[in-house]
C-alpha atoms as a PDB file:
ATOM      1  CA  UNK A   1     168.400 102.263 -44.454  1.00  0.00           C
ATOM      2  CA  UNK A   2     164.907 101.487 -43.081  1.00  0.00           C
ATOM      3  CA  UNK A   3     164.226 100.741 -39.851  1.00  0.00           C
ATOM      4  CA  UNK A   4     162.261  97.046 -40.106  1.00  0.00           C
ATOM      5  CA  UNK A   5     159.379  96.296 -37.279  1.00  0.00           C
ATOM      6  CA  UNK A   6     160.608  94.237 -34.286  1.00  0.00           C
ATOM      7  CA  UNK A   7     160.371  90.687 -35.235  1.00  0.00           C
ATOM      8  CA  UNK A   8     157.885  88.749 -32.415  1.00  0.00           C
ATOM      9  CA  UNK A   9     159.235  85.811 -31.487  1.00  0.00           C
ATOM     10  CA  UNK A  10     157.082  83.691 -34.076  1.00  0.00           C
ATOM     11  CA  UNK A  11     158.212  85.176 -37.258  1.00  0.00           C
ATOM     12  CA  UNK A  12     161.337  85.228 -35.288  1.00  0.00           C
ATOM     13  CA  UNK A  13     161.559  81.849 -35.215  1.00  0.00           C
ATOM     14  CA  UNK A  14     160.090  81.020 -39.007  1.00  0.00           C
ATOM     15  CA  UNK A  15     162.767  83.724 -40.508  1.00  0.00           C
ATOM     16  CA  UNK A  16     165.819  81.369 -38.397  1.00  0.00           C
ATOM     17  CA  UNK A  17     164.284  78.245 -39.761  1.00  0.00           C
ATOM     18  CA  UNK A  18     163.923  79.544 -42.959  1.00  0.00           C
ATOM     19  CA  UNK A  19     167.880  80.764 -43.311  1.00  0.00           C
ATOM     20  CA  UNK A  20     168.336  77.572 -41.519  1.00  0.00           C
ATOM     21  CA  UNK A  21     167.094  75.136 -44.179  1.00  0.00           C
ATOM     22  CA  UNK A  22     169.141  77.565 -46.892  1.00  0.00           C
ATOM     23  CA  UNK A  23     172.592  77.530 -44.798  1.00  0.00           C
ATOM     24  CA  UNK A  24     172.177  73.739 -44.297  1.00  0.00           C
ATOM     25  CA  UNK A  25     171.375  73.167 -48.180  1.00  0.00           C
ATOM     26  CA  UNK A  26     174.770  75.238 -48.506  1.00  0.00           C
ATOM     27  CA  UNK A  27     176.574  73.620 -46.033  1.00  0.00           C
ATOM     28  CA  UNK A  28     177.907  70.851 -48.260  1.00  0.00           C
ATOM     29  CA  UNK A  29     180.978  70.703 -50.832  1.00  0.00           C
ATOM     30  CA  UNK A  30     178.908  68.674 -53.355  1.00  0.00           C
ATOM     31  CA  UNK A  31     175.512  70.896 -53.367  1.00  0.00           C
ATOM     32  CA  UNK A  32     178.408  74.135 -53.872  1.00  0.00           C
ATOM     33  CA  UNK A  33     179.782  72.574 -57.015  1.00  0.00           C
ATOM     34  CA  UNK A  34     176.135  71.903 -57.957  1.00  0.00           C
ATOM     35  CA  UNK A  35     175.572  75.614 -57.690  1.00  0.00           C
ATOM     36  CA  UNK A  36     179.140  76.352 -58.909  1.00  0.00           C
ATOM     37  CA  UNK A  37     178.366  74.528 -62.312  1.00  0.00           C
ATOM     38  CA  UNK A  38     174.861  76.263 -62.455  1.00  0.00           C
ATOM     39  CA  UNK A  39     176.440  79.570 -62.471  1.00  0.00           C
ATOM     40  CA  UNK A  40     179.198  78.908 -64.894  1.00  0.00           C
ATOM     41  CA  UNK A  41     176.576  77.775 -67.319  1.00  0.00           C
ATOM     42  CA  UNK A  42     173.619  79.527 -66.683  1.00  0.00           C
ATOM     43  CA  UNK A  43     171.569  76.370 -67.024  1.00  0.00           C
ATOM     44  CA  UNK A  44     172.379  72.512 -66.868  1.00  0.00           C
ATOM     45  CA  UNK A  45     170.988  69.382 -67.559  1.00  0.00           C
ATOM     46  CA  UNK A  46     170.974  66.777 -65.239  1.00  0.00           C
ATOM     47  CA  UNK A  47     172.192  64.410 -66.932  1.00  0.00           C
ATOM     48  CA  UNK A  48     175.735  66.556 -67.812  1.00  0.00           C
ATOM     49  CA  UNK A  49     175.985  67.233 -63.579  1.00  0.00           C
ATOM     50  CA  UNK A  50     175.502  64.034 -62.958  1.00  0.00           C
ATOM     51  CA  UNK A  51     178.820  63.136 -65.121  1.00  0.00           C
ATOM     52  CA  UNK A  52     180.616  66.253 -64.722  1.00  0.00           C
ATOM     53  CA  UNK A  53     180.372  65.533 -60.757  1.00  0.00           C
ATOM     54  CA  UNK A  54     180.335  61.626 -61.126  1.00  0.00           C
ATOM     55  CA  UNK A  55     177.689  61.195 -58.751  1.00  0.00           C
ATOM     56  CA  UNK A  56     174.969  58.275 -59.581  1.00  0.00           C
ATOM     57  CA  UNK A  57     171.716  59.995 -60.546  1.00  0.00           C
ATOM     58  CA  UNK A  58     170.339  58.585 -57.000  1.00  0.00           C
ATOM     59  CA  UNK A  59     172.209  61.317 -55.035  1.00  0.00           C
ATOM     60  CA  UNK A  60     172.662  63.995 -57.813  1.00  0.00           C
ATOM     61  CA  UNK A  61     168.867  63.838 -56.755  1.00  0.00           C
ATOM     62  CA  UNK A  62     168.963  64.086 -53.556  1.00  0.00           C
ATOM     63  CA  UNK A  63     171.271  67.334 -53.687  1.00  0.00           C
ATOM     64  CA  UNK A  64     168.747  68.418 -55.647  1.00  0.00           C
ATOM     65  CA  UNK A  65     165.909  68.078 -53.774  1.00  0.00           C
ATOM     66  CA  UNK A  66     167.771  69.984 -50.637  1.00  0.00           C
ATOM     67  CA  UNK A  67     168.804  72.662 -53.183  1.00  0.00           C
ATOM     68  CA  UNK A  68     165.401  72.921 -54.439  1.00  0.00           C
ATOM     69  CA  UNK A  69     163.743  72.537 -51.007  1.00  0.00           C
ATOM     70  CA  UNK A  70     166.076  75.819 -50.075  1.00  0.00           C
ATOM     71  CA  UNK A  71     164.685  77.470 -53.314  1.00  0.00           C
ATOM     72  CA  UNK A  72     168.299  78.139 -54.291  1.00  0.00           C
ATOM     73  CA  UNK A  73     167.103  76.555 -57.645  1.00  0.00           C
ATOM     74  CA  UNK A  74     164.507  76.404 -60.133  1.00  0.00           C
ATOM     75  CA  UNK A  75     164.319  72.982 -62.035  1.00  0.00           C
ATOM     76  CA  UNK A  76     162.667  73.190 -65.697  1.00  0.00           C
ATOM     77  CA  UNK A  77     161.101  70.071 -67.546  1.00  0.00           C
ATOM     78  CA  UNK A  78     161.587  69.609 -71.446  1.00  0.00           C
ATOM     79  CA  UNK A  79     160.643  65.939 -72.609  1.00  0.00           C
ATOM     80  CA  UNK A  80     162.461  63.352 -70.008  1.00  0.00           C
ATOM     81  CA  UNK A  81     165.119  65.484 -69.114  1.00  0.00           C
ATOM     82  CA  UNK A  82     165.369  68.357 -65.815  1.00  0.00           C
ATOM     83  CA  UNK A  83     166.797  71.532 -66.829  1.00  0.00           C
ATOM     84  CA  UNK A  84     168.283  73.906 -63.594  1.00  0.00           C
ATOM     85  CA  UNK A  85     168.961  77.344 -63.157  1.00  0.00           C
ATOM     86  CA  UNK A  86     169.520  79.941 -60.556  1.00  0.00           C
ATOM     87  CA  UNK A  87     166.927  81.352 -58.148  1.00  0.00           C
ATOM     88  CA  UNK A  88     169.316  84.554 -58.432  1.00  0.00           C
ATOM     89  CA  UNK A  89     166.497  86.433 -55.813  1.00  0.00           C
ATOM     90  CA  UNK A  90     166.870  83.969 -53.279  1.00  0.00           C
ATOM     91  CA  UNK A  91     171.110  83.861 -53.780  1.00  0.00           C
ATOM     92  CA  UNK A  92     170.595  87.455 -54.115  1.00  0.00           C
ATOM     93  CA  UNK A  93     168.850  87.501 -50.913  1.00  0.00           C
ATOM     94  CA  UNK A  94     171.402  85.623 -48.855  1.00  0.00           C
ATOM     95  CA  UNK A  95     174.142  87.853 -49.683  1.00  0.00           C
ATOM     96  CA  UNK A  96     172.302  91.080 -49.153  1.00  0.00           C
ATOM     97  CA  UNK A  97     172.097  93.566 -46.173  1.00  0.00           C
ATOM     98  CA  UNK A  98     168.519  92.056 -45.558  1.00  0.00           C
ATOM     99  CA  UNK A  99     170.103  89.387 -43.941  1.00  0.00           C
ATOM    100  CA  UNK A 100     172.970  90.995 -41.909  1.00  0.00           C
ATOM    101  CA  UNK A 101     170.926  93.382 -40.976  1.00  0.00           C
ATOM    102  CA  UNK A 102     168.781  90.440 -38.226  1.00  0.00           C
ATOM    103  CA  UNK A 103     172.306  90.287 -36.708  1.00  0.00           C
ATOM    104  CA  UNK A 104     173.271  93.915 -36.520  1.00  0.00           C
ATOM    105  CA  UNK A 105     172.248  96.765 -33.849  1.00  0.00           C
ATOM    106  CA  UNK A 106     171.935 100.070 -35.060  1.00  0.00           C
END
């Protein structure tokens, strides 16, 4: 494994916020089945998440937003309708050695 370069305390501090905004988009039972649906369909329409989860399109949004705002996933236009996937390199990401590595001395 390579060796990374010390982090200084300012990129430091922008890599925890960063992983901080992801974990908190995470950190929520509604945003997971969001996510959970998106992966067991490869892509979904708003409008079938908003009834599979029965959540008023007002705070399907908002988990959205947070979700998108993590870049956990990509949202897709096609006429008046949203279309989200995925970011698989950012999920990737959070589940990779990268990020165990900040918390591990070798």
């Amino acid at each position: 494994m390579n060796k990374e370069l010390p982090l200084t305390d300012v990129s430091l501090e922008s890599t925890f916020s960063k992983y901080e905004k992801k974990f908190k988009a995470l950190a929520d039972q509604k945003r997971l089945h969001i996510l959970h649906e998106i992966t067991e369909h490869g892509e979904v329409c708003v409008c079938d998440l908003s009834e599979k989860l029965e959540l008023p399109q007002s705070k399907l949004s908002y988990h959205l937003k947070i979700l998108m705002d993590a870049e956990l996933i990509e949202k897709e236009t096609r006429g008046t309708w949203s279309y989200y996937t995925l970011n698989h390199s950012e999920i990737n990401h959070l589940l990779s050695e990268e990020l165990c590595c900040l918390f591990r001395r070798d």
